[in-house]
N, C-alpha and C. Protein backbone atom coordinates (compact mmCIF):
# COMPACT_ATOMS: atom_id res chain seq x y z
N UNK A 1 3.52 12.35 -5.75
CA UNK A 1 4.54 11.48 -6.28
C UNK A 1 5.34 10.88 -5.12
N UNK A 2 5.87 9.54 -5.11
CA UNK A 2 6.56 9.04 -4.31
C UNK A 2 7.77 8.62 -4.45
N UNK A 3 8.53 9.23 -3.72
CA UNK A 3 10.08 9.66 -3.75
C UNK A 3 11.09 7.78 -4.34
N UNK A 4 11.94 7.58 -4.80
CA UNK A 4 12.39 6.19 -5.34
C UNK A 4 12.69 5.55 -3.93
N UNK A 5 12.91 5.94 -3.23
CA UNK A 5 13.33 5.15 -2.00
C UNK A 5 11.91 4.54 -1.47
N UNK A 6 10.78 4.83 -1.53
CA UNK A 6 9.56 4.52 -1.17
C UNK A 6 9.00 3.47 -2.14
N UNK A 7 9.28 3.30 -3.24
CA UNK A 7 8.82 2.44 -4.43
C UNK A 7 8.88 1.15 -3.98
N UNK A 8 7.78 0.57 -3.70
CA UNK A 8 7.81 -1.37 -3.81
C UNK A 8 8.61 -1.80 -5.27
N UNK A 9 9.32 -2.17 -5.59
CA UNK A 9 9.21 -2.61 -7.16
C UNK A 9 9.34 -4.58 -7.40
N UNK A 10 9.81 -5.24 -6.41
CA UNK A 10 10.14 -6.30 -6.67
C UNK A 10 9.00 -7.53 -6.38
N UNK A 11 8.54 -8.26 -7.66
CA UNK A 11 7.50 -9.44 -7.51
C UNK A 11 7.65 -9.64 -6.37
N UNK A 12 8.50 -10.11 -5.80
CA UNK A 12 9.32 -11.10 -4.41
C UNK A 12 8.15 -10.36 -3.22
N UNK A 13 8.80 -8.98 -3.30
CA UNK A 13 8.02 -8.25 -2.34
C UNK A 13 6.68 -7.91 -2.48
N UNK A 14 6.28 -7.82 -3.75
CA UNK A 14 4.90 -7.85 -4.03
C UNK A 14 4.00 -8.86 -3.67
N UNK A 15 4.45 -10.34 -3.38
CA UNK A 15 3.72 -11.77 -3.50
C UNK A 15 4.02 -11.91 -1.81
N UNK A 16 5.40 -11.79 -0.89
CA UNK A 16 5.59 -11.80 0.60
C UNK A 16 4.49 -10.80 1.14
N UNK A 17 4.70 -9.55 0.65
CA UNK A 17 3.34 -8.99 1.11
C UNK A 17 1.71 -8.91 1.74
N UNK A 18 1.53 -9.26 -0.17
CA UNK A 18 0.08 -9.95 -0.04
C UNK A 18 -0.17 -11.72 0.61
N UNK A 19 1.05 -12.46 0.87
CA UNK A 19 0.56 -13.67 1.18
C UNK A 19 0.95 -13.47 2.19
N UNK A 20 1.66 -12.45 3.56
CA UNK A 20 1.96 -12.63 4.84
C UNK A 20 1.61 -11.49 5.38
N UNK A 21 1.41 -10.45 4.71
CA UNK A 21 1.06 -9.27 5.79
C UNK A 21 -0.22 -9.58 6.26
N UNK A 22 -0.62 -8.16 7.16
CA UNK A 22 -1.68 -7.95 7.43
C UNK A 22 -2.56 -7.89 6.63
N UNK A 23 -3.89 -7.33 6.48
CA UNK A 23 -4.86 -7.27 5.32
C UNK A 23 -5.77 -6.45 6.29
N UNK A 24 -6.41 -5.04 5.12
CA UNK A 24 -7.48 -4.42 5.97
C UNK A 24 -8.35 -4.66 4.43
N UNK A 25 -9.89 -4.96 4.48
CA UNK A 25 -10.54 -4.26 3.15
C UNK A 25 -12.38 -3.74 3.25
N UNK A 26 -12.17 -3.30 2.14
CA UNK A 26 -13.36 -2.43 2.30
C UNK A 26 -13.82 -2.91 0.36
N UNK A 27 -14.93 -2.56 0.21
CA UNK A 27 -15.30 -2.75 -1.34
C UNK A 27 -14.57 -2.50 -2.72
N UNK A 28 -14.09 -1.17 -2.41
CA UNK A 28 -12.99 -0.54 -3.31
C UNK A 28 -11.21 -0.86 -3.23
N UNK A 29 -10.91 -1.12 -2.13
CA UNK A 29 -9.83 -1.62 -1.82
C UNK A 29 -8.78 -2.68 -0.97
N UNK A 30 -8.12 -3.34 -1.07
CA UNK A 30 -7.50 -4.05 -0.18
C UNK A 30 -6.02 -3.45 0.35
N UNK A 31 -5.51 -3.25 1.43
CA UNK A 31 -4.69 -2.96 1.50
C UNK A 31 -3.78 -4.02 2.64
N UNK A 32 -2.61 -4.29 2.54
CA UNK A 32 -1.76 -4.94 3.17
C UNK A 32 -0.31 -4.50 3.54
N UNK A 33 0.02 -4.93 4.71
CA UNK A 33 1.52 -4.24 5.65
C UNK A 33 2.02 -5.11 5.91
N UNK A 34 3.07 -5.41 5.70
CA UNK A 34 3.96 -6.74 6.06
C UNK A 34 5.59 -5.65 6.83
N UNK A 35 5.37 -5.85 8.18
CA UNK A 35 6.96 -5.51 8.80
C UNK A 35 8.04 -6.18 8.22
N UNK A 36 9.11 -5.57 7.87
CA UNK A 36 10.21 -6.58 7.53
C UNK A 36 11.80 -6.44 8.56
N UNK A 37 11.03 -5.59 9.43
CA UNK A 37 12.45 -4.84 10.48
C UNK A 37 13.25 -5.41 10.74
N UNK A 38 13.08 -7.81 11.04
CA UNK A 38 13.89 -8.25 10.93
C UNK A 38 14.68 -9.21 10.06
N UNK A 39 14.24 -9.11 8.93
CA UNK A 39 14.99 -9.51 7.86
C UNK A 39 16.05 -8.43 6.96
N UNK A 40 15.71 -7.25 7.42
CA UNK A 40 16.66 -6.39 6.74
C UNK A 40 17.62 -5.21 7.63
N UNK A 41 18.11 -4.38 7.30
CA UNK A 41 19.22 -3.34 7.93
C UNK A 41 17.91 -2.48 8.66
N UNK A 42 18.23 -2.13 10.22
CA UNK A 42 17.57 -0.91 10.25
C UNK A 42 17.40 0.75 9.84
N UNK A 43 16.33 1.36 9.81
CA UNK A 43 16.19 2.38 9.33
C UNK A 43 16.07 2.41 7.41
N UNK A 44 15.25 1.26 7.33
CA UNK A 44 14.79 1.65 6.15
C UNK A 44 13.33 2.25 6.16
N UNK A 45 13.37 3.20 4.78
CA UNK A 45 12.04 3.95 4.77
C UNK A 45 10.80 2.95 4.65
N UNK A 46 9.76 2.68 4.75
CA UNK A 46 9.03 2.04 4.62
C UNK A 46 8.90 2.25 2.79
N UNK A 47 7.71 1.05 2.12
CA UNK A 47 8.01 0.83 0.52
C UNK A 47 6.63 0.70 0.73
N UNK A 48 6.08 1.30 -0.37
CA UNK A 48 4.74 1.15 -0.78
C UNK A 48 4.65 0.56 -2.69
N UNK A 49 3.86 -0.04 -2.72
CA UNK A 49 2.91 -0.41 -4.29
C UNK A 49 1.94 -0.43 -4.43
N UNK A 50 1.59 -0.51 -5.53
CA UNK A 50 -0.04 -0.56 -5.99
C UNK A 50 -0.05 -1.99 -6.80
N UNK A 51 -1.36 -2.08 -7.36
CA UNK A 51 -1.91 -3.40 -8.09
C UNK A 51 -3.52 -2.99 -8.33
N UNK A 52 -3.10 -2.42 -9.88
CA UNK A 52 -4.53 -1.75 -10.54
C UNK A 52 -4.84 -2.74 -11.47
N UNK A 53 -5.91 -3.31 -11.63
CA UNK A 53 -6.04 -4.56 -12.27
C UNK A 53 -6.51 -4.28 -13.39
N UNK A 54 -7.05 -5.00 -14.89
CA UNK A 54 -7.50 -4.00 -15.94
C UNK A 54 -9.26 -4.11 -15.71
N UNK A 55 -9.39 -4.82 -15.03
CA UNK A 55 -11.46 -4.55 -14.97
C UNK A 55 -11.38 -3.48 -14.40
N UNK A 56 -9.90 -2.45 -14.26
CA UNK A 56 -10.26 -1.19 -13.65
C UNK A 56 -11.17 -0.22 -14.97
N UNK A 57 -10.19 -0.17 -15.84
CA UNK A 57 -10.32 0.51 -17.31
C UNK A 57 -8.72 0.06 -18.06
N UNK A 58 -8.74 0.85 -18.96
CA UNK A 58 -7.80 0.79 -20.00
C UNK A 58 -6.38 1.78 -19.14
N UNK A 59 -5.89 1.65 -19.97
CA UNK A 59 -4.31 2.34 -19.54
C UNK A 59 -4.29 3.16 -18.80
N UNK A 60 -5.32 4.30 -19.41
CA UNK A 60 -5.45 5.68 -19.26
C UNK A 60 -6.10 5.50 -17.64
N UNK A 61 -7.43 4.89 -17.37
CA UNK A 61 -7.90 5.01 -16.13
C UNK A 61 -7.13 4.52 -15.34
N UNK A 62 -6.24 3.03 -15.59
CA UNK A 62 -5.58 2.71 -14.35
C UNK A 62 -4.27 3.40 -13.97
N UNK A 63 -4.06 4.21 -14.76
CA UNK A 63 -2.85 5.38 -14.61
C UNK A 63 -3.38 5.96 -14.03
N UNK A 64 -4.41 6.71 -14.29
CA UNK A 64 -4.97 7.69 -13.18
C UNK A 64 -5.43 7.23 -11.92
N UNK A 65 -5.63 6.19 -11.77
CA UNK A 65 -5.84 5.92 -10.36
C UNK A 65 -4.86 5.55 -9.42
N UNK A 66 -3.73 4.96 -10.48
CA UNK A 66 -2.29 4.76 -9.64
C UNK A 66 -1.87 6.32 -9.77
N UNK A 67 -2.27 7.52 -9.94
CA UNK A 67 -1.44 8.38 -9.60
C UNK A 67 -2.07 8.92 -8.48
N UNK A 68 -3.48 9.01 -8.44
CA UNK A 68 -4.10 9.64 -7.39
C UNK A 68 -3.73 8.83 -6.25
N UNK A 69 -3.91 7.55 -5.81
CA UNK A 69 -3.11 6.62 -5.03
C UNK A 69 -2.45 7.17 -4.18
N UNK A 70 -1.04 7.30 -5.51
CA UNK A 70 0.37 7.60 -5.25
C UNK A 70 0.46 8.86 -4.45
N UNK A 71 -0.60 9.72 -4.92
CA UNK A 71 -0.75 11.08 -4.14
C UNK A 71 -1.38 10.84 -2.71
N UNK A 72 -2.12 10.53 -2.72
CA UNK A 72 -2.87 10.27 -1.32
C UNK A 72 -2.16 9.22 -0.40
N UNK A 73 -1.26 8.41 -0.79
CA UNK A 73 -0.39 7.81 0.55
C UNK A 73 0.81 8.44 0.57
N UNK A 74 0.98 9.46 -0.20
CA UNK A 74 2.55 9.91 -0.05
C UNK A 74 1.98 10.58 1.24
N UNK A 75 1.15 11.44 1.51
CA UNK A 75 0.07 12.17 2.79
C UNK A 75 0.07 10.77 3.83
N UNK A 76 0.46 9.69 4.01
CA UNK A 76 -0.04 8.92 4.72
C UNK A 76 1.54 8.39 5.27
N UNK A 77 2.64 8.68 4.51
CA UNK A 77 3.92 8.18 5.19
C UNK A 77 4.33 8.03 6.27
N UNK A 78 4.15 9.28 6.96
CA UNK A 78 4.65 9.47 8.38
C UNK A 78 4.24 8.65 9.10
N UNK A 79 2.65 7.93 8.89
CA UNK A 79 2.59 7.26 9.63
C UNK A 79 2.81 5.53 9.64
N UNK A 80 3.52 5.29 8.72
CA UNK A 80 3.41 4.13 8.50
C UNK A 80 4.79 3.43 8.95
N UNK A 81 4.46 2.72 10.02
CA UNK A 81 5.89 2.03 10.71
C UNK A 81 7.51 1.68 9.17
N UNK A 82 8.93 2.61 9.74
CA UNK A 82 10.02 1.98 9.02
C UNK A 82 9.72 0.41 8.63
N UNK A 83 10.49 0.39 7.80
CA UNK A 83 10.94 -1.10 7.48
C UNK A 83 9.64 -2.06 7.56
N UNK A 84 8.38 -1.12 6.71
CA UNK A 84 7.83 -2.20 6.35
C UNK A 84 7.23 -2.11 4.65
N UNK A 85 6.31 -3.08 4.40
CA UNK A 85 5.99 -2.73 2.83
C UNK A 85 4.46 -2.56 3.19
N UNK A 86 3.83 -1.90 1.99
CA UNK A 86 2.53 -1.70 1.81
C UNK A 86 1.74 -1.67 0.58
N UNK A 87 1.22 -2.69 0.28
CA UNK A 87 0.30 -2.62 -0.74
C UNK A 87 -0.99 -2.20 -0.46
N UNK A 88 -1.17 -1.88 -1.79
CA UNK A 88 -2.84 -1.45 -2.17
C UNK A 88 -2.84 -2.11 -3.24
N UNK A 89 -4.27 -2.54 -3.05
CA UNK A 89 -4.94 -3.53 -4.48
C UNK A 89 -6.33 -2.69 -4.80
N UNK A 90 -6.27 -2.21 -5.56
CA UNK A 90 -8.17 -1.39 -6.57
C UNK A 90 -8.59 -2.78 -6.90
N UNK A 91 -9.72 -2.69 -6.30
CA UNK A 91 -10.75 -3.61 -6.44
C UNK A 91 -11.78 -3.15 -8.08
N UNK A 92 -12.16 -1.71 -7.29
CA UNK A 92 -12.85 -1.20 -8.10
C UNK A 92 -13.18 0.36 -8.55
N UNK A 93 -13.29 0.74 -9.17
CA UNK A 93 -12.97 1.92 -9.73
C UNK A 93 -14.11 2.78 -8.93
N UNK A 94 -13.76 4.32 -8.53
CA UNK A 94 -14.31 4.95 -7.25
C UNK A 94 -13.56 6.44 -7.68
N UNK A 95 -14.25 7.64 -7.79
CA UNK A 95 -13.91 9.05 -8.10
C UNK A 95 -12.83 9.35 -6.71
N UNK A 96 -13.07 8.74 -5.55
CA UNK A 96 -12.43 9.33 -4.01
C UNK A 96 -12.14 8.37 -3.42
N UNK A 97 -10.70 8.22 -3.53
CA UNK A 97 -9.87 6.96 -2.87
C UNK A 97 -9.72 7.49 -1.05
N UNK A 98 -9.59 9.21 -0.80
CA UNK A 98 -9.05 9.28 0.43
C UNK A 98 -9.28 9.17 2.09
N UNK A 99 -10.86 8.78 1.93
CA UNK A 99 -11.31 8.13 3.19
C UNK A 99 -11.26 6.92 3.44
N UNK A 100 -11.68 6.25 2.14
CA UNK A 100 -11.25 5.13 2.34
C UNK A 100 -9.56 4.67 2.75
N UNK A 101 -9.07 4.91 2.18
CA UNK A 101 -7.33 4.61 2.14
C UNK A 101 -6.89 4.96 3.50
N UNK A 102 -7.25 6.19 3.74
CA UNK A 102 -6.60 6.71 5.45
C UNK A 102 -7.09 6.04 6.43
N UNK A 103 -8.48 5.45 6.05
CA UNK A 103 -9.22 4.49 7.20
C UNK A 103 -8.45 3.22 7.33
N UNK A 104 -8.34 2.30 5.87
CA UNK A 104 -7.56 1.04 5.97
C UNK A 104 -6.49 0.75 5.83
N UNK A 105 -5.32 2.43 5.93
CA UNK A 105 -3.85 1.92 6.26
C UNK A 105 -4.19 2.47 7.83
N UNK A 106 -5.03 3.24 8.31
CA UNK A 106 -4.66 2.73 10.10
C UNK A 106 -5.38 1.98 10.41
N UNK A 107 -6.12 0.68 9.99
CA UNK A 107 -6.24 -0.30 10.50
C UNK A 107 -5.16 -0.94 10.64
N UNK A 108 -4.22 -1.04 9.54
CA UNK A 108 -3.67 -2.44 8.99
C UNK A 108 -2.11 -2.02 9.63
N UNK A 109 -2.14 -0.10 9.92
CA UNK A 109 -0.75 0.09 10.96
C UNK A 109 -1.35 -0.64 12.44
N UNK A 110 -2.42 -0.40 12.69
CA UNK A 110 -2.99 -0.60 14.07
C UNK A 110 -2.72 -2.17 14.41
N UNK A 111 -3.17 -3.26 13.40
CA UNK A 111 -3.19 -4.14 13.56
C UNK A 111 -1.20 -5.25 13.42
N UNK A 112 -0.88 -4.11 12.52
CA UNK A 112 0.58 -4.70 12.53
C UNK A 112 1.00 -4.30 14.20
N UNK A 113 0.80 -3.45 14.53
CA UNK A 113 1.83 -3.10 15.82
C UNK A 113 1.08 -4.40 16.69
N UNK A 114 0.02 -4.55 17.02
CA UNK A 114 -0.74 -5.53 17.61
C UNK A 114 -0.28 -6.89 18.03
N UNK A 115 0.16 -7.59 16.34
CA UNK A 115 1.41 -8.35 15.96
C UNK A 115 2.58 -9.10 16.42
N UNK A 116 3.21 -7.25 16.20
CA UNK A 116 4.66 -7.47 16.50
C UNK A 116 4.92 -7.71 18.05
């Protein structure tokens, strides 16, 4: 579970994200990092979201995959630079999100620092 201070929740940030961050992807997933260190106060926690689409399944499956998600990047925090956001987009439905996911948020940390 991921603590409320970590929650992406706002379209705004959902759409700046995906149309300016970085981008890493692989078949099952897209993931994207957008720094925001200077548009906002320092020492914010970094914000993560998801975007489970319904060609995932019905309610029930895309709940479960936004929870397993949610579980497997809360394991991935530490490393993910303050003051930025992070999406994940499910492409496609997959029993084992966690190699994949740990592989393409350190690309997409690797490639933000690169960046900045």
């Amino acid at each position: 579970m991921l603590p409320a201070k970590n929650r992406l929740r706002t379209s705004k940030d959902f759409a700046l994200t995906t149309k300016t961050g970085v981008r890493a992807t692989s078949l099952t997933l897209v993931v994207y990092l957008r720094n925001i260190s200077n548009n906002t106060s320092l020492n914010q926690c970094a914000q993560i979201g998801l975007i489970v689409n319904k060609s995932i399944g019905g309610s029930v499956a895309r709940h479960r995959v936004s929870r397993q998600l949610r579980h497997l990047i809360s394991k991935s925090l530490p490393e993910l630079p303050e003051n930025s956001h992070l999406v994940i987009r499910v492409l496609r439905k997959q029993k084992n999100f966690e190699g994949e996911l740990k592989d393409l948020v350190g690309k997409v940390v690797a490639k933000s620092t690169v960046n900045s």
